[in-house]
PDB file of N, CA and C in Angstrom:
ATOM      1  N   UNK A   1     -27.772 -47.948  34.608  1.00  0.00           N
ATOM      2  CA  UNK A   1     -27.075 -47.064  35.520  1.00  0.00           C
ATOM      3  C   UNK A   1     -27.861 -46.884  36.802  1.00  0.00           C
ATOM      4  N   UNK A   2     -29.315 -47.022  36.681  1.00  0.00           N
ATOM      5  CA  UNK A   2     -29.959 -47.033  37.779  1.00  0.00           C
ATOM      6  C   UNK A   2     -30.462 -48.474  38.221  1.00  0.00           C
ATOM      7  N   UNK A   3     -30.926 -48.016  39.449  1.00  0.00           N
ATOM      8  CA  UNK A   3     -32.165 -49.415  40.266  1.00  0.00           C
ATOM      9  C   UNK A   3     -33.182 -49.039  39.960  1.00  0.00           C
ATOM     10  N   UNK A   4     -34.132 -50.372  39.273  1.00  0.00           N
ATOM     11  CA  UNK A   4     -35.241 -49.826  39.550  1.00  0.00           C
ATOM     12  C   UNK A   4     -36.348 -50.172  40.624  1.00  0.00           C
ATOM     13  N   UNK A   5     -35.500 -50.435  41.590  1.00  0.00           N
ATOM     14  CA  UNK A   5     -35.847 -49.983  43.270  1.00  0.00           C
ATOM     15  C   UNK A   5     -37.110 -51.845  43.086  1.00  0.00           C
ATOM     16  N   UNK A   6     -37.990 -51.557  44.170  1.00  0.00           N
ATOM     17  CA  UNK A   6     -39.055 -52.683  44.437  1.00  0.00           C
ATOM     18  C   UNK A   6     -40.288 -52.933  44.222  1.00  0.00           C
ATOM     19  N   UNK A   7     -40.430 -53.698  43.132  1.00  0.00           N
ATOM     20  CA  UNK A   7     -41.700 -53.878  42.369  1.00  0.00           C
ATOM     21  C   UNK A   7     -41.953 -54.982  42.398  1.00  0.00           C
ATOM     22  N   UNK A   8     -43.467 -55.591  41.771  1.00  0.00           N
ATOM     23  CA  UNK A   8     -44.105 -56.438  42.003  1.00  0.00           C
ATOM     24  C   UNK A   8     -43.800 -56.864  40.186  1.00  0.00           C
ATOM     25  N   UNK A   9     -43.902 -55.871  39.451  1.00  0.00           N
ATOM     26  CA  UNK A   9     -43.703 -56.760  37.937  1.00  0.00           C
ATOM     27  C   UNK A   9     -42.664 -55.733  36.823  1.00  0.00           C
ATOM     28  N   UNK A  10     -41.440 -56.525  36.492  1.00  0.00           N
ATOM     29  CA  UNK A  10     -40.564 -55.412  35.744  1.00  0.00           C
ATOM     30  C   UNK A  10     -39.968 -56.244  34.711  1.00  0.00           C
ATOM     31  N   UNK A  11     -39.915 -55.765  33.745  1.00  0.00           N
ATOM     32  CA  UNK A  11     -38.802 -56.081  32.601  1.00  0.00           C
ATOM     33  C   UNK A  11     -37.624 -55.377  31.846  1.00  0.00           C
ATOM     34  N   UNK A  12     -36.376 -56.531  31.776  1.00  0.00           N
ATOM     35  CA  UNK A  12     -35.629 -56.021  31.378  1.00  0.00           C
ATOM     36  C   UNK A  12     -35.381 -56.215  30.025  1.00  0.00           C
ATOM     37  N   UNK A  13     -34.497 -55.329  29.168  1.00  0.00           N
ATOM     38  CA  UNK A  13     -34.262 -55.595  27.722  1.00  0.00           C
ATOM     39  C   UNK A  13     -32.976 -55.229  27.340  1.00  0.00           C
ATOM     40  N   UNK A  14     -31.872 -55.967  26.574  1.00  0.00           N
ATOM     41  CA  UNK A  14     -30.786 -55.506  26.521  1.00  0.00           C
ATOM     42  C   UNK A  14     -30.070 -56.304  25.427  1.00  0.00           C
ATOM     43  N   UNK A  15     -29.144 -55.664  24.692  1.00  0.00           N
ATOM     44  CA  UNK A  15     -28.472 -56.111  23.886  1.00  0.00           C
ATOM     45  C   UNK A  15     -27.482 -55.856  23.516  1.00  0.00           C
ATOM     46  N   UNK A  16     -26.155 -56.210  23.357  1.00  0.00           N
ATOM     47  CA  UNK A  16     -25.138 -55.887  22.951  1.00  0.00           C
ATOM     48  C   UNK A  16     -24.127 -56.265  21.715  1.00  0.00           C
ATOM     49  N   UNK A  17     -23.685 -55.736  21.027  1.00  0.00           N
ATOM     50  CA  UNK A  17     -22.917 -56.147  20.014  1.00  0.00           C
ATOM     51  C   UNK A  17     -21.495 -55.967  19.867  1.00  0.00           C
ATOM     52  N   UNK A  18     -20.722 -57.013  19.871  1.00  0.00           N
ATOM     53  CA  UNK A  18     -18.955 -56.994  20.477  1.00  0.00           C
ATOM     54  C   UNK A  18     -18.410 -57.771  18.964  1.00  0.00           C
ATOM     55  N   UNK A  19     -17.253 -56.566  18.627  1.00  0.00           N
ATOM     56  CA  UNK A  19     -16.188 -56.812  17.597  1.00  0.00           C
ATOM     57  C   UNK A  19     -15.174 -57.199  18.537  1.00  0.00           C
ATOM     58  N   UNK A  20     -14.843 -58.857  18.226  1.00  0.00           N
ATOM     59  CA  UNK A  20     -13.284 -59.265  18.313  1.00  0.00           C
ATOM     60  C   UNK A  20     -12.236 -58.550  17.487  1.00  0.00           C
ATOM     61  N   UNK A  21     -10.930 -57.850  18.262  1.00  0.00           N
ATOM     62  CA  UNK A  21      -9.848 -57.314  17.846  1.00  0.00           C
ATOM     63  C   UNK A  21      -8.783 -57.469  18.004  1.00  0.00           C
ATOM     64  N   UNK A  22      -7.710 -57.480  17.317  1.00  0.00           N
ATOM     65  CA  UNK A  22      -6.258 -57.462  18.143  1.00  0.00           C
ATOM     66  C   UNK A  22      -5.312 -56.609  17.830  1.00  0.00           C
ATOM     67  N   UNK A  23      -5.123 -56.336  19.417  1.00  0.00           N
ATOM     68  CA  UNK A  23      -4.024 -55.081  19.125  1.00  0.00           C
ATOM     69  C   UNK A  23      -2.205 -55.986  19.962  1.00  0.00           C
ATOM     70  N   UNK A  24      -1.016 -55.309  19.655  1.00  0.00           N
ATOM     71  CA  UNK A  24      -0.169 -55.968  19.692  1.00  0.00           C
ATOM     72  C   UNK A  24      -0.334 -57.529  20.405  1.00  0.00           C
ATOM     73  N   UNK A  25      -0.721 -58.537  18.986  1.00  0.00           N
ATOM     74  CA  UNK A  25      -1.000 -60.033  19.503  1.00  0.00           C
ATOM     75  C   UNK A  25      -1.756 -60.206  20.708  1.00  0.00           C
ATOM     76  N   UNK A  26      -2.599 -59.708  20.785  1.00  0.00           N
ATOM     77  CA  UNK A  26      -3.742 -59.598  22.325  1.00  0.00           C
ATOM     78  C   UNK A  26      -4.844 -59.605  21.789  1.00  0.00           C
ATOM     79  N   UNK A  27      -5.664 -60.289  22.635  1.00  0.00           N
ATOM     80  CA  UNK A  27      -7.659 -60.285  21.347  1.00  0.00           C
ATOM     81  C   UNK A  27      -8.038 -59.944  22.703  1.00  0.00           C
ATOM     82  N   UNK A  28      -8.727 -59.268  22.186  1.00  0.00           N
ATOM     83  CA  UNK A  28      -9.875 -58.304  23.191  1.00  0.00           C
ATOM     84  C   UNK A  28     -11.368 -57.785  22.022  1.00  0.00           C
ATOM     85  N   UNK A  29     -12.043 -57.502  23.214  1.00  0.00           N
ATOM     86  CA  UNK A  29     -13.318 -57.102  22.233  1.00  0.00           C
ATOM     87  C   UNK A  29     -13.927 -55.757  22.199  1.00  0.00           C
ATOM     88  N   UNK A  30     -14.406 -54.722  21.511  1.00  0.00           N
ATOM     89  CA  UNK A  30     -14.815 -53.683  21.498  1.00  0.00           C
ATOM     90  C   UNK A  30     -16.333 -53.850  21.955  1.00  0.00           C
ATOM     91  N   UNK A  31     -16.978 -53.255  22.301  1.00  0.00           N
ATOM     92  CA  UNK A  31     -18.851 -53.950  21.986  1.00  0.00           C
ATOM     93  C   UNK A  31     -19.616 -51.956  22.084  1.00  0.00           C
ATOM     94  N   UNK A  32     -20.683 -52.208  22.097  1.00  0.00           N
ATOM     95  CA  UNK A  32     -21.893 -51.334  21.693  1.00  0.00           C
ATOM     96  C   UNK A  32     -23.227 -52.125  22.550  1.00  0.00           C
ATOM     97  N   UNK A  33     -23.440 -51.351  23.258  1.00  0.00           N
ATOM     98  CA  UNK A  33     -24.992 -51.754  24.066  1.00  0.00           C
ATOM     99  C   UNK A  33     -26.068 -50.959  24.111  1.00  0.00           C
ATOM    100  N   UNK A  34     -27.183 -51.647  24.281  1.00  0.00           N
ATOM    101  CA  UNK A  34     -27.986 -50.634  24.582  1.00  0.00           C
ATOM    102  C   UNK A  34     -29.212 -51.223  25.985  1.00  0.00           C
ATOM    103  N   UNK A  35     -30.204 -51.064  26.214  1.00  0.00           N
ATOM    104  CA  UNK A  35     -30.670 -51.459  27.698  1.00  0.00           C
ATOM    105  C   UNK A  35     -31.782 -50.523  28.173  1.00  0.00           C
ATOM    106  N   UNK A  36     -33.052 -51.562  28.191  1.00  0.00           N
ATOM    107  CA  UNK A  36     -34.065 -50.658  28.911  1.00  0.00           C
ATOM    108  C   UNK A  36     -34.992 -51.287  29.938  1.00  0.00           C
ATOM    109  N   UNK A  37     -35.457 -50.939  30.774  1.00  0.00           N
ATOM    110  CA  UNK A  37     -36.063 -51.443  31.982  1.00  0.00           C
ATOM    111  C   UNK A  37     -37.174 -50.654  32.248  1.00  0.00           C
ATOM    112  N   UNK A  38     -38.370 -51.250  32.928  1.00  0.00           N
ATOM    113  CA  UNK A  38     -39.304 -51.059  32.937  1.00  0.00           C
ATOM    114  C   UNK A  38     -40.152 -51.347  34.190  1.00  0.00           C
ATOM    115  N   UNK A  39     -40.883 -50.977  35.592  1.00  0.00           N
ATOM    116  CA  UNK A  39     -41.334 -51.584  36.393  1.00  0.00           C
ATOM    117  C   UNK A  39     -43.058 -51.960  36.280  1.00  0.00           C
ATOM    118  N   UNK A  40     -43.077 -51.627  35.119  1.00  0.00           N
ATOM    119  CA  UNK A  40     -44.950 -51.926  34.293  1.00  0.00           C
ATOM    120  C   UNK A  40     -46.142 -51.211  35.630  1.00  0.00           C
ATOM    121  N   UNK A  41     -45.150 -50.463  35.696  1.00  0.00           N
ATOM    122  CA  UNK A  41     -46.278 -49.783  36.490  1.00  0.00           C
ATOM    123  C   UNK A  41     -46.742 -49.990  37.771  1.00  0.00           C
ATOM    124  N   UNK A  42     -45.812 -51.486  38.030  1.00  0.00           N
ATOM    125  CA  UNK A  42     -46.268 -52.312  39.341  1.00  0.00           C
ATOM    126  C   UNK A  42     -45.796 -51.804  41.042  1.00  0.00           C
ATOM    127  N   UNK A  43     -44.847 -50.654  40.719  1.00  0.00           N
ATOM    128  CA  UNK A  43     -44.521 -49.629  41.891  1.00  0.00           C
ATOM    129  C   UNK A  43     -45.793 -49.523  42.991  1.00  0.00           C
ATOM    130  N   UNK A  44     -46.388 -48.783  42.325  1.00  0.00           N
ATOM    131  CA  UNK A  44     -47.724 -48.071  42.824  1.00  0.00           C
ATOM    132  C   UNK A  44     -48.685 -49.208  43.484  1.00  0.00           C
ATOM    133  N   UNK A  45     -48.804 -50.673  43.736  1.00  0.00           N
ATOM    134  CA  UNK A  45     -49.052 -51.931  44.172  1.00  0.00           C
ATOM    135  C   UNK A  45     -48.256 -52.607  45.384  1.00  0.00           C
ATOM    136  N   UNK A  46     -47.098 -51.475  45.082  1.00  0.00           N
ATOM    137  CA  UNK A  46     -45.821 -51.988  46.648  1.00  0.00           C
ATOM    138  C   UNK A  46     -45.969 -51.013  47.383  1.00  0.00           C
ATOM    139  N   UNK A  47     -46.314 -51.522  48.787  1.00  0.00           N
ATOM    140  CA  UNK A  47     -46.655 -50.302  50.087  1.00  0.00           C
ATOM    141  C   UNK A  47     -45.272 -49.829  50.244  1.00  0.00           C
ATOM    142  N   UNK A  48     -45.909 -48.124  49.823  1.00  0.00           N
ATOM    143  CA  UNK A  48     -45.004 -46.614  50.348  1.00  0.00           C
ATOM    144  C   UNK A  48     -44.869 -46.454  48.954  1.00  0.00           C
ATOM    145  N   UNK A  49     -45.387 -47.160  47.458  1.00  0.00           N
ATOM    146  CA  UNK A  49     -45.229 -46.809  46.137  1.00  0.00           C
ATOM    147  C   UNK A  49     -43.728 -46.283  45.817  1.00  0.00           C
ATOM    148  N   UNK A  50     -42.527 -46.951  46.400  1.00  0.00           N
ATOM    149  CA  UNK A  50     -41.038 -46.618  46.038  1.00  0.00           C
ATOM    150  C   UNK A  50     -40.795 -45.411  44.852  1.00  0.00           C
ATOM    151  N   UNK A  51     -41.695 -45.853  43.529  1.00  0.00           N
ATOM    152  CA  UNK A  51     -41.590 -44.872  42.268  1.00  0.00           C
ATOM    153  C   UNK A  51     -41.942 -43.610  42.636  1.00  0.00           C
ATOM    154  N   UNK A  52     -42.972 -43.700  43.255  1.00  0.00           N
ATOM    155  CA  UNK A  52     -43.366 -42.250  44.018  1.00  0.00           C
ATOM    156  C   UNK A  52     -42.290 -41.610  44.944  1.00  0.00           C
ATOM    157  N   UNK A  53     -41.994 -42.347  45.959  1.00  0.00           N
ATOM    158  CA  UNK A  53     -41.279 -41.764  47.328  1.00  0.00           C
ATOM    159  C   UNK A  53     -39.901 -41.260  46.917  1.00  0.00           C
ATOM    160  N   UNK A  54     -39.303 -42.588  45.860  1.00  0.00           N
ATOM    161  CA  UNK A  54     -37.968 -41.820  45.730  1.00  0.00           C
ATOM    162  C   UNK A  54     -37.788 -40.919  44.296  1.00  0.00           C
ATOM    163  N   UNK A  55     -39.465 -40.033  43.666  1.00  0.00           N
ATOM    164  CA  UNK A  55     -38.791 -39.749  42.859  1.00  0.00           C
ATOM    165  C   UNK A  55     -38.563 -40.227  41.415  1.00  0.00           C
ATOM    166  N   UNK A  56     -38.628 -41.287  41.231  1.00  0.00           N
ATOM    167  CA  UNK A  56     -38.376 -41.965  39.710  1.00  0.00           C
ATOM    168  C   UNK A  56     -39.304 -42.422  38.823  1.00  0.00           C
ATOM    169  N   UNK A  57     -38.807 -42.347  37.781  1.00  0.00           N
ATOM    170  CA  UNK A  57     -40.086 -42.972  36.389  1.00  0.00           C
ATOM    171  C   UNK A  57     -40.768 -43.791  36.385  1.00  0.00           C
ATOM    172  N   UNK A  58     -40.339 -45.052  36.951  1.00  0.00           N
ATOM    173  CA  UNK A  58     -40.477 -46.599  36.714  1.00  0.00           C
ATOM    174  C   UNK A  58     -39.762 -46.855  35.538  1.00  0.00           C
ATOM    175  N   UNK A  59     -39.154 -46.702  34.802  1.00  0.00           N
ATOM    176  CA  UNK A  59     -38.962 -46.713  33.450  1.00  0.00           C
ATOM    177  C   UNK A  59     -37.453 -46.166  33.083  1.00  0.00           C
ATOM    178  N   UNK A  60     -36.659 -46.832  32.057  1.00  0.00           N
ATOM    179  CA  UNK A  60     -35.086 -46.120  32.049  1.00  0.00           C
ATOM    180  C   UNK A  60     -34.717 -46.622  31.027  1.00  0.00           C
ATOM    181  N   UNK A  61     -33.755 -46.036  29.969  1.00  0.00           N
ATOM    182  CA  UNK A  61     -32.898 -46.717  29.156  1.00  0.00           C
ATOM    183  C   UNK A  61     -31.398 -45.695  28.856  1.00  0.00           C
ATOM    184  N   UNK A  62     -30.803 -47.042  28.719  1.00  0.00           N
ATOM    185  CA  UNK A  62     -29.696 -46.242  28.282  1.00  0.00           C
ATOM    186  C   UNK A  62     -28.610 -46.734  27.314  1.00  0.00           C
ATOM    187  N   UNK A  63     -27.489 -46.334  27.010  1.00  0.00           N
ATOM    188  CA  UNK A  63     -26.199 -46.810  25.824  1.00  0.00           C
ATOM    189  C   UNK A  63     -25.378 -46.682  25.976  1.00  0.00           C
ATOM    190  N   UNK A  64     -24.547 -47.314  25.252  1.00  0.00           N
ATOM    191  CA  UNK A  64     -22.971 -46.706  25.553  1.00  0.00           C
ATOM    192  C   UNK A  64     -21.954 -47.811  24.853  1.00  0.00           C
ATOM    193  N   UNK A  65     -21.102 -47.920  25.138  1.00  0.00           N
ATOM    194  CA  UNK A  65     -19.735 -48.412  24.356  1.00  0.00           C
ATOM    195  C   UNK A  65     -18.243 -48.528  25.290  1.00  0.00           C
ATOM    196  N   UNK A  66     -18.024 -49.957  25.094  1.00  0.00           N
ATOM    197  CA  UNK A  66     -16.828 -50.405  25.792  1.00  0.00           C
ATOM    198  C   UNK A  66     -15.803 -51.197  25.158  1.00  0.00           C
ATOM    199  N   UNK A  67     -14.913 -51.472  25.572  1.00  0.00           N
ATOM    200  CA  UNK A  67     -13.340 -52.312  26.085  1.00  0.00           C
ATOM    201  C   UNK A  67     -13.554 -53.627  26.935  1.00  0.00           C
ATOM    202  N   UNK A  68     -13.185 -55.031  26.624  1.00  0.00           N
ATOM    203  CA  UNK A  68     -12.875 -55.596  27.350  1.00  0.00           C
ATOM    204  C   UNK A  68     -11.533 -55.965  27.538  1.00  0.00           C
ATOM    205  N   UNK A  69     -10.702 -55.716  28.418  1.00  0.00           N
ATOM    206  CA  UNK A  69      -9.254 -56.145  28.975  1.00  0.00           C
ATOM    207  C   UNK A  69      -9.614 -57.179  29.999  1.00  0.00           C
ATOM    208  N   UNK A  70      -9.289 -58.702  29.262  1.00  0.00           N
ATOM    209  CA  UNK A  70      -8.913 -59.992  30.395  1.00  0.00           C
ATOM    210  C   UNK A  70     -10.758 -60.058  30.537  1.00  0.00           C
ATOM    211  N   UNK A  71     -10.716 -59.926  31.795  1.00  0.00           N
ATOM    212  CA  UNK A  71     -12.084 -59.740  32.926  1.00  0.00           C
ATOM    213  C   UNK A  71     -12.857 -58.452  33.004  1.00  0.00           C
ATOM    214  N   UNK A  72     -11.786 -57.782  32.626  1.00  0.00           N
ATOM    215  CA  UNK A  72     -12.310 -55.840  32.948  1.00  0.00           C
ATOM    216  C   UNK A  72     -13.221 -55.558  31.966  1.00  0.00           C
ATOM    217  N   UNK A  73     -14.509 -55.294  32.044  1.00  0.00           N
ATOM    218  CA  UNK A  73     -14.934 -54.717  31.206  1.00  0.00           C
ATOM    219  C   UNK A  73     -15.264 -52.836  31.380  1.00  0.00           C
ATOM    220  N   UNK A  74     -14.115 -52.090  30.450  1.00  0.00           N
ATOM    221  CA  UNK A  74     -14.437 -50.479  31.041  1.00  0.00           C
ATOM    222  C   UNK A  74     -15.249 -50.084  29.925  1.00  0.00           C
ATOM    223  N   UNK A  75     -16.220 -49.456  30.245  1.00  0.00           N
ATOM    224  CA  UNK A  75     -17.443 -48.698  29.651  1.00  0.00           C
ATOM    225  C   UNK A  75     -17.723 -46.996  29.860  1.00  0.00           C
ATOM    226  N   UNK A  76     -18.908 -46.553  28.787  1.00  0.00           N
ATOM    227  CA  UNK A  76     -19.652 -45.307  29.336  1.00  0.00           C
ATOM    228  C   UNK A  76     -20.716 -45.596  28.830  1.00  0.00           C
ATOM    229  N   UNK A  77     -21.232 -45.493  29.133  1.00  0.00           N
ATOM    230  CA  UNK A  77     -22.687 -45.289  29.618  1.00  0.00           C
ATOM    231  C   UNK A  77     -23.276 -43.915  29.503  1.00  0.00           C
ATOM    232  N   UNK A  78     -24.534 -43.937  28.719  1.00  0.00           N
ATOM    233  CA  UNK A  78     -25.381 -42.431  28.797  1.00  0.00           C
ATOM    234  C   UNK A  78     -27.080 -42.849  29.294  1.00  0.00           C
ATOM    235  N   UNK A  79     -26.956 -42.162  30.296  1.00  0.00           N
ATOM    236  CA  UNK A  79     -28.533 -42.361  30.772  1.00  0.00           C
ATOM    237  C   UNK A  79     -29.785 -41.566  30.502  1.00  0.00           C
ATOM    238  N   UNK A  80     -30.720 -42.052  29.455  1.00  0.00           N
ATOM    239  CA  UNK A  80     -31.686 -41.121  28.938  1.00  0.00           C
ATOM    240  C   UNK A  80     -32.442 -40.100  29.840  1.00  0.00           C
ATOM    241  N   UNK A  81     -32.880 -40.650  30.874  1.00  0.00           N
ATOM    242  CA  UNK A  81     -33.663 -40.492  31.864  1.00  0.00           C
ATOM    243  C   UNK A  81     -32.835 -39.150  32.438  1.00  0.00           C
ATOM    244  N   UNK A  82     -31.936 -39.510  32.980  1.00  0.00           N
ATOM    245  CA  UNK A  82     -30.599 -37.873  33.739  1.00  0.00           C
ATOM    246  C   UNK A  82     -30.447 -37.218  31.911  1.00  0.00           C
ATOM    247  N   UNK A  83     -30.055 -37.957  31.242  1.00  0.00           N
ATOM    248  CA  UNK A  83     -29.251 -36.998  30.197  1.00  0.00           C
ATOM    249  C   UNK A  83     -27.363 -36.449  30.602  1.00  0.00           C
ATOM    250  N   UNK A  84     -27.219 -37.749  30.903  1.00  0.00           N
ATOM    251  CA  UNK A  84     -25.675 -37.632  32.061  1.00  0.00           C
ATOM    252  C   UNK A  84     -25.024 -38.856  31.725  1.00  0.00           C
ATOM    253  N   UNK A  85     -23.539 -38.856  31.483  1.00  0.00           N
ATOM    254  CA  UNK A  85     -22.801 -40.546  30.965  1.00  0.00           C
ATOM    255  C   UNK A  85     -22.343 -40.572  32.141  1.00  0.00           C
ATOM    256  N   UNK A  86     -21.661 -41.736  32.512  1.00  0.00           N
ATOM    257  CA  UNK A  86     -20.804 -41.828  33.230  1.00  0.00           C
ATOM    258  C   UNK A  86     -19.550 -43.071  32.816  1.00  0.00           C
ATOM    259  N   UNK A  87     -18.925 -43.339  33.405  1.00  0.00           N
ATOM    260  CA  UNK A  87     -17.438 -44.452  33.406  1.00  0.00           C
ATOM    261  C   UNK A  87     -17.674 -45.799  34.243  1.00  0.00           C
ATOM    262  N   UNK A  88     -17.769 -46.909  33.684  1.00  0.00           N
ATOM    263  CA  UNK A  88     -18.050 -48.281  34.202  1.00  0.00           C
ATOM    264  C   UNK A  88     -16.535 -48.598  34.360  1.00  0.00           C
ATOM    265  N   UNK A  89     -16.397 -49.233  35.502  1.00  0.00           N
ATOM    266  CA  UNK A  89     -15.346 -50.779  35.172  1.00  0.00           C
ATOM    267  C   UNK A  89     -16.148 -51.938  36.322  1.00  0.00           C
ATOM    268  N   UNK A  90     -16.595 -52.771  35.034  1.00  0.00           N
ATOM    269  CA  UNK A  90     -17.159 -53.753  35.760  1.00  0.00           C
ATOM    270  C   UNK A  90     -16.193 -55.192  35.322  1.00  0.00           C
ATOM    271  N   UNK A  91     -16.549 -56.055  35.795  1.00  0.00           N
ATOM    272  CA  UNK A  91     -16.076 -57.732  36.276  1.00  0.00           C
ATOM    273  C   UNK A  91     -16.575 -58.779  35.349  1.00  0.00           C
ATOM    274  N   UNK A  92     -16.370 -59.149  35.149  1.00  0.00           N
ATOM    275  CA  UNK A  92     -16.584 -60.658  33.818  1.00  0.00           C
ATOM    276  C   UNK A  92     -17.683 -60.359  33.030  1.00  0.00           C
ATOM    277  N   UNK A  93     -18.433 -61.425  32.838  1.00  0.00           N
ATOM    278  CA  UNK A  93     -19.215 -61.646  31.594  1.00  0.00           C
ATOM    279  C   UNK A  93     -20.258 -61.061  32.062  1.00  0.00           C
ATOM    280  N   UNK A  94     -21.312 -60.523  30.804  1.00  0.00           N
ATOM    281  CA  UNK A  94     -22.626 -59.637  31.192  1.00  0.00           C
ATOM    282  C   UNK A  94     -23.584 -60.424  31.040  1.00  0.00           C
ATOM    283  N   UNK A  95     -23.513 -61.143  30.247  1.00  0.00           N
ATOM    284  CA  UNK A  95     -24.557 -62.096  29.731  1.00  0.00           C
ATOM    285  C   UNK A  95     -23.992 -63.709  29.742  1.00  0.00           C
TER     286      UNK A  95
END
């Protein structure tokens, strides 16, 4: 749900798990994700330290559970870090 803005060294981690379904003769997929990111600390190495200036962890994870229709993928999302979901509709494939 967030950026984690401009660093010199970051990793991402993510995984998702999608049940094929069909509802009136239509296959679509349900899925379950989860997702965490990390800037290893390497903020504080980029001039004006971004993690500092704007505020943020370096660090984030979050979950949630979606719908794919066609291309659409609509989601929510809960962000550990806020403690706040919100509503995705994003565009094709994630992975």
């Amino acid at each position: 749900m967030g950026e984690l803005g401009a660093s010199r060294n970051l990793l991402e981690i993510a995984t998702e798990l999608s049940v094929p379904i069909t509802v009136k003769n239509r296959h679509t997929q349900v899925y379950a994700f989860a997702e965490h990111g990390t800037d290893l600390g390497s903020s504080k190495d980029v001039k004006g330290n971004p993690t500092e200036f704007f505020r943020r962890v370096g660090h984030g994870s979050s979950y949630g559970v979606g719908v794919k229709l066609g291309a659409v993928r609509a989601e929510y999302a809960v962000d550990h870090n806020a403690g706040t979901g919100a509503f995705f509709l994003r565009f094709g494939e994630r992975f």
